[in-house]
C-alpha atoms as a PDB file:
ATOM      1  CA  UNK A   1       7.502  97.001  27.068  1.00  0.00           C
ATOM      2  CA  UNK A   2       4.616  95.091  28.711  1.00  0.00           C
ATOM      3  CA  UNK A   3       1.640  96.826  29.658  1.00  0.00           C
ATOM      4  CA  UNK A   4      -1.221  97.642  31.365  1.00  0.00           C
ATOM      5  CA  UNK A   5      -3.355  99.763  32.972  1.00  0.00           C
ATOM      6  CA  UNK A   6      -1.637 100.914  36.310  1.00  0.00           C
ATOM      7  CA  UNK A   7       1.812  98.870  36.090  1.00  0.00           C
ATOM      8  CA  UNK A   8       4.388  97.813  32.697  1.00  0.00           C
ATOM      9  CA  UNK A   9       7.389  94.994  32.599  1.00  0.00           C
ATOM     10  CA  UNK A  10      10.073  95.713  30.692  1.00  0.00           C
ATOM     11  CA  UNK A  11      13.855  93.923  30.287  1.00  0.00           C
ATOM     12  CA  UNK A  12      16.157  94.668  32.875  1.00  0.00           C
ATOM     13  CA  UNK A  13      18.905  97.570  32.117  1.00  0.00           C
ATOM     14  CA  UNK A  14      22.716  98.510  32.940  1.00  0.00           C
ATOM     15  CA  UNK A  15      21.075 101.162  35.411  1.00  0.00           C
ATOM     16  CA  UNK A  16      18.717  99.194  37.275  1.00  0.00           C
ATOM     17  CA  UNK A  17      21.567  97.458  39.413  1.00  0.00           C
ATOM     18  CA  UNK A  18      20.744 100.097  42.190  1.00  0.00           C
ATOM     19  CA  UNK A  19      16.976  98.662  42.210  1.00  0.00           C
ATOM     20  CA  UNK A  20      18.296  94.626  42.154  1.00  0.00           C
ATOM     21  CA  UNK A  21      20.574  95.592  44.866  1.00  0.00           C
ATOM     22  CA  UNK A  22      18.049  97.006  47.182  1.00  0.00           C
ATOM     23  CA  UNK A  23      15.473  93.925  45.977  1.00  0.00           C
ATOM     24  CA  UNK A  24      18.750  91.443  47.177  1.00  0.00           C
ATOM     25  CA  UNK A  25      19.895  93.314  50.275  1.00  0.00           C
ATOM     26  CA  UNK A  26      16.383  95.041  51.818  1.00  0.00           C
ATOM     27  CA  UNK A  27      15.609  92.747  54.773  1.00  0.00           C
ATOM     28  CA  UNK A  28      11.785  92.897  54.040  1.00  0.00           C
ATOM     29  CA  UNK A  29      11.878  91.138  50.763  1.00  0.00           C
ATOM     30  CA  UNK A  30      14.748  89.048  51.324  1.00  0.00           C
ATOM     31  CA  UNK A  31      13.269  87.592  54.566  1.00  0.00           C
ATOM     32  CA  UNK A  32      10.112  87.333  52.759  1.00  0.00           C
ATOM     33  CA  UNK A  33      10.852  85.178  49.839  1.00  0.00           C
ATOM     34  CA  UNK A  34      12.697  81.596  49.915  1.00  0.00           C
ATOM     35  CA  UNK A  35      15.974  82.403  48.537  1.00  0.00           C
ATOM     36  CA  UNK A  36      19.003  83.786  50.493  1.00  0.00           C
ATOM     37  CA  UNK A  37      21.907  85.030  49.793  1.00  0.00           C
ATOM     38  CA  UNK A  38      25.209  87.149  51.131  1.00  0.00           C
ATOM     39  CA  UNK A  39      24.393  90.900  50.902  1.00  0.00           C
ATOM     40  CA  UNK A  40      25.036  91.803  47.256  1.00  0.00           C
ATOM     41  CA  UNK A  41      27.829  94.946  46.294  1.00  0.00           C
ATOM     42  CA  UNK A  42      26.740  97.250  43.570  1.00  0.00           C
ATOM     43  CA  UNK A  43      29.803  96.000  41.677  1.00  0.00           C
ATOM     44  CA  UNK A  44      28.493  92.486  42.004  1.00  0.00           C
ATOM     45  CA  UNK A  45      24.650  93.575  40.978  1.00  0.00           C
ATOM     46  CA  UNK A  46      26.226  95.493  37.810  1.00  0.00           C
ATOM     47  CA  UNK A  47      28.752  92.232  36.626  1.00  0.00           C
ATOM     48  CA  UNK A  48      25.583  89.739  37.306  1.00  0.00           C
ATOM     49  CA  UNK A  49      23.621  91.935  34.990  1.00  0.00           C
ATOM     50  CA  UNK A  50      26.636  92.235  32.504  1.00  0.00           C
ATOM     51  CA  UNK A  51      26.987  88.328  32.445  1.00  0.00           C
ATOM     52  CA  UNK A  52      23.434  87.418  32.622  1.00  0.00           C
ATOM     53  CA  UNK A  53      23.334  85.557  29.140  1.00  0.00           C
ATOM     54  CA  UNK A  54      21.203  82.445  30.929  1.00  0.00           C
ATOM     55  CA  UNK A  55      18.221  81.650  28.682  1.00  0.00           C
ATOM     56  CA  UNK A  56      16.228  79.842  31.984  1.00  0.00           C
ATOM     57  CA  UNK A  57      15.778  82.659  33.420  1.00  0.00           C
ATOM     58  CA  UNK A  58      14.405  86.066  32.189  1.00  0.00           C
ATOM     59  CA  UNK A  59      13.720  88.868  34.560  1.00  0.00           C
ATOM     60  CA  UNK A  60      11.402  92.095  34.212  1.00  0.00           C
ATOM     61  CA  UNK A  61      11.730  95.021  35.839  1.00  0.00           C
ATOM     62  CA  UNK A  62       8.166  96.107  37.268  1.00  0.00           C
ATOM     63  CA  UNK A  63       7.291 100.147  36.544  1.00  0.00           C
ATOM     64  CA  UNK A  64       4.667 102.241  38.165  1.00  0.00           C
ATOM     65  CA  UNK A  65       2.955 103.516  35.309  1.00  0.00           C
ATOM     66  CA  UNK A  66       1.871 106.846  37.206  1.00  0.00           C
ATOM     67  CA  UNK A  67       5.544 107.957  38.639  1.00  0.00           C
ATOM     68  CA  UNK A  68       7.182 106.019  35.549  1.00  0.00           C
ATOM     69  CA  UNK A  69       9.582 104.603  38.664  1.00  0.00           C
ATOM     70  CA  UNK A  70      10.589 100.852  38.797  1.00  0.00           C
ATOM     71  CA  UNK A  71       9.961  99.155  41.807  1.00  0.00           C
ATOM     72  CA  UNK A  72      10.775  95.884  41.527  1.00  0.00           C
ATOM     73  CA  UNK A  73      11.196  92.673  39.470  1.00  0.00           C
ATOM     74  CA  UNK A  74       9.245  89.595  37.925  1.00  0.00           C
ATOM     75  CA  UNK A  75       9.644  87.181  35.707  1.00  0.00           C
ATOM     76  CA  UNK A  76      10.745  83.630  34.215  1.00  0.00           C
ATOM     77  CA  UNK A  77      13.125  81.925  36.653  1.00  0.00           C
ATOM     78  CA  UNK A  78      14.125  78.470  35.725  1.00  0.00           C
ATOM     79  CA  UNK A  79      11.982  77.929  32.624  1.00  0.00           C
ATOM     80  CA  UNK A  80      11.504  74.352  31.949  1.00  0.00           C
ATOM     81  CA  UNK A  81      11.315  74.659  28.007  1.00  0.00           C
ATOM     82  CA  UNK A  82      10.486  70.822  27.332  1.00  0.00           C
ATOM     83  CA  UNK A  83       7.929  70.850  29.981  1.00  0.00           C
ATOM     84  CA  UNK A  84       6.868  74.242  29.341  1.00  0.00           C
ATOM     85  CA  UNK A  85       6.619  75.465  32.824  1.00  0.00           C
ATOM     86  CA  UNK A  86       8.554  78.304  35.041  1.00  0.00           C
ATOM     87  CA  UNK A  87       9.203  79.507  38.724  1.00  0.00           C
ATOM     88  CA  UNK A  88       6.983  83.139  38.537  1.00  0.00           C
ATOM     89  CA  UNK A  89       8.213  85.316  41.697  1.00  0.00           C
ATOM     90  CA  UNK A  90       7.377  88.788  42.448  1.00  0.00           C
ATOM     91  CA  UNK A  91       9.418  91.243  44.565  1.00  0.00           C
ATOM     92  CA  UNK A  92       8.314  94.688  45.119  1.00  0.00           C
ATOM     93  CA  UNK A  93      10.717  97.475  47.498  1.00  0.00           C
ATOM     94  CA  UNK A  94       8.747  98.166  50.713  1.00  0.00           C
ATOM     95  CA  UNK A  95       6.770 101.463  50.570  1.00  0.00           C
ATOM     96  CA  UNK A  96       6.298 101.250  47.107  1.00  0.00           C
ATOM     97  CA  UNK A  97       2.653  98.244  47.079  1.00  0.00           C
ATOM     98  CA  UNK A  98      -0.286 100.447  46.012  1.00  0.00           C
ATOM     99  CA  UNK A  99      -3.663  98.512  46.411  1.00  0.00           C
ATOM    100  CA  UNK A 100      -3.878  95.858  43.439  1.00  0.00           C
ATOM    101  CA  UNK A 101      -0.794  96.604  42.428  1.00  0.00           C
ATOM    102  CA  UNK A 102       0.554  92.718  43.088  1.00  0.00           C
ATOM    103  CA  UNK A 103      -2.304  91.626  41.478  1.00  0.00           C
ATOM    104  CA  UNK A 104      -1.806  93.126  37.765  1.00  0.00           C
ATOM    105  CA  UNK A 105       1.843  92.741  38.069  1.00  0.00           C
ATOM    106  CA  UNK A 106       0.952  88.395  38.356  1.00  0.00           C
ATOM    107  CA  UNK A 107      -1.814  88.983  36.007  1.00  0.00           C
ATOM    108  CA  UNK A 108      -0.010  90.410  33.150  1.00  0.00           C
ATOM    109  CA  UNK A 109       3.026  88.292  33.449  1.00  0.00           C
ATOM    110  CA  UNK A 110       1.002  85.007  33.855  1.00  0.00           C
ATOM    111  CA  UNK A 111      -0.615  86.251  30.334  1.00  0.00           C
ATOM    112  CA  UNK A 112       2.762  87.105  28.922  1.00  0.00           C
ATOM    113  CA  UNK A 113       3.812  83.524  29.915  1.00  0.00           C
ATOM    114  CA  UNK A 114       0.809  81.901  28.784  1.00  0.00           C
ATOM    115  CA  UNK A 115      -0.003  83.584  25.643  1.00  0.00           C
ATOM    116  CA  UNK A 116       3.249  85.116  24.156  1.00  0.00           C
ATOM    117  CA  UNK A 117       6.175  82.707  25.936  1.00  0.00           C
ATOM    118  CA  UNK A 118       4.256  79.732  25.280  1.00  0.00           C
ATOM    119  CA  UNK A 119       4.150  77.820  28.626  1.00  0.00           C
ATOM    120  CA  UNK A 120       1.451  75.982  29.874  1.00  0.00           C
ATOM    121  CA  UNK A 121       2.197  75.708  34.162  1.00  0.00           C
ATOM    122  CA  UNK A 122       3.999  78.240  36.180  1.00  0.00           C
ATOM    123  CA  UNK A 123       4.743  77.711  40.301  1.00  0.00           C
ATOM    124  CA  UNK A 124       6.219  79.121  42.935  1.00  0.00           C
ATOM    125  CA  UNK A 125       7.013  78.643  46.858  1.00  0.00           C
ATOM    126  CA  UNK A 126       4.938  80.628  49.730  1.00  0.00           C
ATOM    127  CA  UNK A 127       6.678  80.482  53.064  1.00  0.00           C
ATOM    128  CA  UNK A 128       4.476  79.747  55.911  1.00  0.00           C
ATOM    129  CA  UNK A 129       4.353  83.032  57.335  1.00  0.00           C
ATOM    130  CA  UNK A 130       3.915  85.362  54.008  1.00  0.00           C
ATOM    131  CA  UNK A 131       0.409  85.854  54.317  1.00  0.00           C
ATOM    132  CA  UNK A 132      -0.156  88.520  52.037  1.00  0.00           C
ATOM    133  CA  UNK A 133       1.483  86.124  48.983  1.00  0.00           C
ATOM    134  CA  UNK A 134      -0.896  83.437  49.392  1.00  0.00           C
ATOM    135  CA  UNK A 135      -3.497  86.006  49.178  1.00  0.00           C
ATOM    136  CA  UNK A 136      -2.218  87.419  46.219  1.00  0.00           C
ATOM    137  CA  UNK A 137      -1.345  84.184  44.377  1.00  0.00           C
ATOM    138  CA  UNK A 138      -4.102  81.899  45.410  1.00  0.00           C
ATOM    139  CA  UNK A 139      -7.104  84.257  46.409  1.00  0.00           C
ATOM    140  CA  UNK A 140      -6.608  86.905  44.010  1.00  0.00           C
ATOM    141  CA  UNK A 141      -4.595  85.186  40.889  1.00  0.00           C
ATOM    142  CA  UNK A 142      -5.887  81.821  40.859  1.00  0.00           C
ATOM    143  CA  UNK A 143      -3.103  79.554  41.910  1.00  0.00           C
ATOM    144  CA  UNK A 144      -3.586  76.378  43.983  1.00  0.00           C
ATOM    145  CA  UNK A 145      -1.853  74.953  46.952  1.00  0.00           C
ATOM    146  CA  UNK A 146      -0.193  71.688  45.444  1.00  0.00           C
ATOM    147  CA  UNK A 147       2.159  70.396  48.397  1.00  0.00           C
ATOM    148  CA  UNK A 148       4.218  71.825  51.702  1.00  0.00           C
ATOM    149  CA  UNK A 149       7.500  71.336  52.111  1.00  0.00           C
ATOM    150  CA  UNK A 150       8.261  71.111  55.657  1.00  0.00           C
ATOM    151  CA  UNK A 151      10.940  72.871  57.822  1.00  0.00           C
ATOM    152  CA  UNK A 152      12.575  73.393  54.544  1.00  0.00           C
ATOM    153  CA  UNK A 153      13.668  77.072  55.179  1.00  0.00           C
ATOM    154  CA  UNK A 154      15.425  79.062  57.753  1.00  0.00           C
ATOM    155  CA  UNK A 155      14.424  82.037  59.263  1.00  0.00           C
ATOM    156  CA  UNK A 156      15.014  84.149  61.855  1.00  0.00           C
ATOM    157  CA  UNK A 157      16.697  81.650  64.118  1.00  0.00           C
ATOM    158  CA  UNK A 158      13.799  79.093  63.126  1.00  0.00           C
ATOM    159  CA  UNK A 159      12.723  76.040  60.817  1.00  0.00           C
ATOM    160  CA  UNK A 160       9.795  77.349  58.414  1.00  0.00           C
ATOM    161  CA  UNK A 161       7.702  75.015  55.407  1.00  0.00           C
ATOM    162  CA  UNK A 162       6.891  76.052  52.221  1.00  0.00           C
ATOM    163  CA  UNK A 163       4.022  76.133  50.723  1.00  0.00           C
ATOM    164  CA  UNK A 164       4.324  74.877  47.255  1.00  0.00           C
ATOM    165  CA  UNK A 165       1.845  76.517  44.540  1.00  0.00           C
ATOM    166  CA  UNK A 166       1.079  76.770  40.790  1.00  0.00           C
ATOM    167  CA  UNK A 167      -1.248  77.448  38.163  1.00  0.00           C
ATOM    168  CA  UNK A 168      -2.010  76.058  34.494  1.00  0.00           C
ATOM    169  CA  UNK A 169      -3.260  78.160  30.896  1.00  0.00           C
ATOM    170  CA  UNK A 170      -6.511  76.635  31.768  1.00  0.00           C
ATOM    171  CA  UNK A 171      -6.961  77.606  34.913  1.00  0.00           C
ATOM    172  CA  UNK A 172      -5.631  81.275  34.355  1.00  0.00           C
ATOM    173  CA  UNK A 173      -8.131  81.370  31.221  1.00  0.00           C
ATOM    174  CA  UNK A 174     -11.004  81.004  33.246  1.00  0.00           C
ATOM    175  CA  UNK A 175     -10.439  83.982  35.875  1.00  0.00           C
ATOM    176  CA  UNK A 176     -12.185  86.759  35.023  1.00  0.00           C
ATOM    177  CA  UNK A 177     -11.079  89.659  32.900  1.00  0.00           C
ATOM    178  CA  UNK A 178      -8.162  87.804  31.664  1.00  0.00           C
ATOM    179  CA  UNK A 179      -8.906  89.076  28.114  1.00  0.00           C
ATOM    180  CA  UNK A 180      -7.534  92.646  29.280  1.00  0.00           C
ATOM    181  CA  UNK A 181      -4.158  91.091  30.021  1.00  0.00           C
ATOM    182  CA  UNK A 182      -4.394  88.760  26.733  1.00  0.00           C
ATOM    183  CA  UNK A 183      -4.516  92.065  24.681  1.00  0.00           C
ATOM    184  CA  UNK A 184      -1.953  93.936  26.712  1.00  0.00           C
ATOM    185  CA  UNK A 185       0.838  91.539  25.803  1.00  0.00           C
ATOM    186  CA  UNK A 186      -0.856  90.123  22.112  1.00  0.00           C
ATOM    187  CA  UNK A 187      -2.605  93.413  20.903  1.00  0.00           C
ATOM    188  CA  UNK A 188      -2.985  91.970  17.276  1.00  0.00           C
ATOM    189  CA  UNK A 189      -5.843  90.749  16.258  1.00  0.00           C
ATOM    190  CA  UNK A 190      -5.071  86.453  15.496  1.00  0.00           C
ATOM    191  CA  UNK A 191      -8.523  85.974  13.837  1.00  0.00           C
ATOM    192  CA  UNK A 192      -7.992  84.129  10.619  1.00  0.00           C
ATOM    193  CA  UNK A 193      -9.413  86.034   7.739  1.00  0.00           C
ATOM    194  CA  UNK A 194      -7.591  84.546   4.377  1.00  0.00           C
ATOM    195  CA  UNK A 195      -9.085  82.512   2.320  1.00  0.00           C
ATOM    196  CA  UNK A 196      -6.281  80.285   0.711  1.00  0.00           C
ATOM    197  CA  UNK A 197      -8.729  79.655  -2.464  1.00  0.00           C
ATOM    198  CA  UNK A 198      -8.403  83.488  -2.933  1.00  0.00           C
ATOM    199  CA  UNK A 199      -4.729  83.033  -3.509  1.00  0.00           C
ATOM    200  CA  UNK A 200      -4.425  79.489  -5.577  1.00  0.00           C
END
């Protein structure tokens, strides 16, 4: 278990198939994010998360620290382990954003990433319409705009691009009050204090 002070990540479960199948089928999110897919059974969630043995992707179900309830899912999707880099998405069920809430959840996975997974560049896509993403990636979360894919997804009858976006260790090191999120997922203290002499 991940974390901090409002929000924790932990592995995904046998019983949260009821929250991955509301994440896949809620029209909100799914409209919202650049994936699609056929509306997802229960059966189907529980067998994916039965057979899920793929080591690119890793997924973390998000819990509200004050109502203990999970509301959605982060995580590592397609980790690039020579290149040390990985999609980070974020979905959260409608109803259940709380002001800043977004904003840890990327925080403390970007550290968990950075500082216990060992990657060095995460990224993600922004559709052209999902307003309060790029605000929460970019404005709040240091990411940068790094390309647009356009007309590349379709929505609602219509053509939309895609903003393309990412951020490097470097860049996340230098936001403030990263060392709160460092701690959170390394709490032990790395300072070297042997002295190899002492032990020769």
């Amino acid at each position: 278990m991940i974390k901090s002070n409002n929000v924790s990540l932990r592995p995904i479960e046998l019983h949260d198939d009821i929250l991955l199948q509301k994440l896949m089928n809620d029209p909100l999110v799914a409209g919202n994010v650049s994936g699609w897919s056929f509306p997802v059974s229960l059966f189907a969630q529980n067998s994916w998360i039965q057979s899920n043995t793929n080591n690119s992707n890793y997924r973390l179900v998000i819990i509200d620290n004050e109502t203990n309830e999970a509301v959605g899912i982060t995580g590592l999707w397609d980790i690039d382990w020579h290149n040390q880099s990985a999609n980070l998405p974020i979905k959260i069920l409608p109803g259940k954003h709380k002001k800043g809430f977004a904003t840890e959840v990327i925080m403390l996975a970007m550290a968990w990433a950075f500082y216990n997974v060992g990657l060095r560049r995460l990224y993600g896509p922004i559709l052209d319409f999902n307003g309060p993403s790029m605000g929460v990636y970019v404005k709040k979360c240091g990411w940068r705009v790094e390309g647009r894919q356009r007309e590349a997804i379709f929505r609602k009858g219509e053509w939309h691009d895609v903003y393309d976006v990412a951020i490097l260790k470097h860049e996340f090191d230098a936001l403030p009050n990263v060392a709160e999120f460092i701690h959170a997922v390394c709490p032990v203290d790395t300072t070297p204090n042997i002295n190899a002499q002492d032990y020769i």
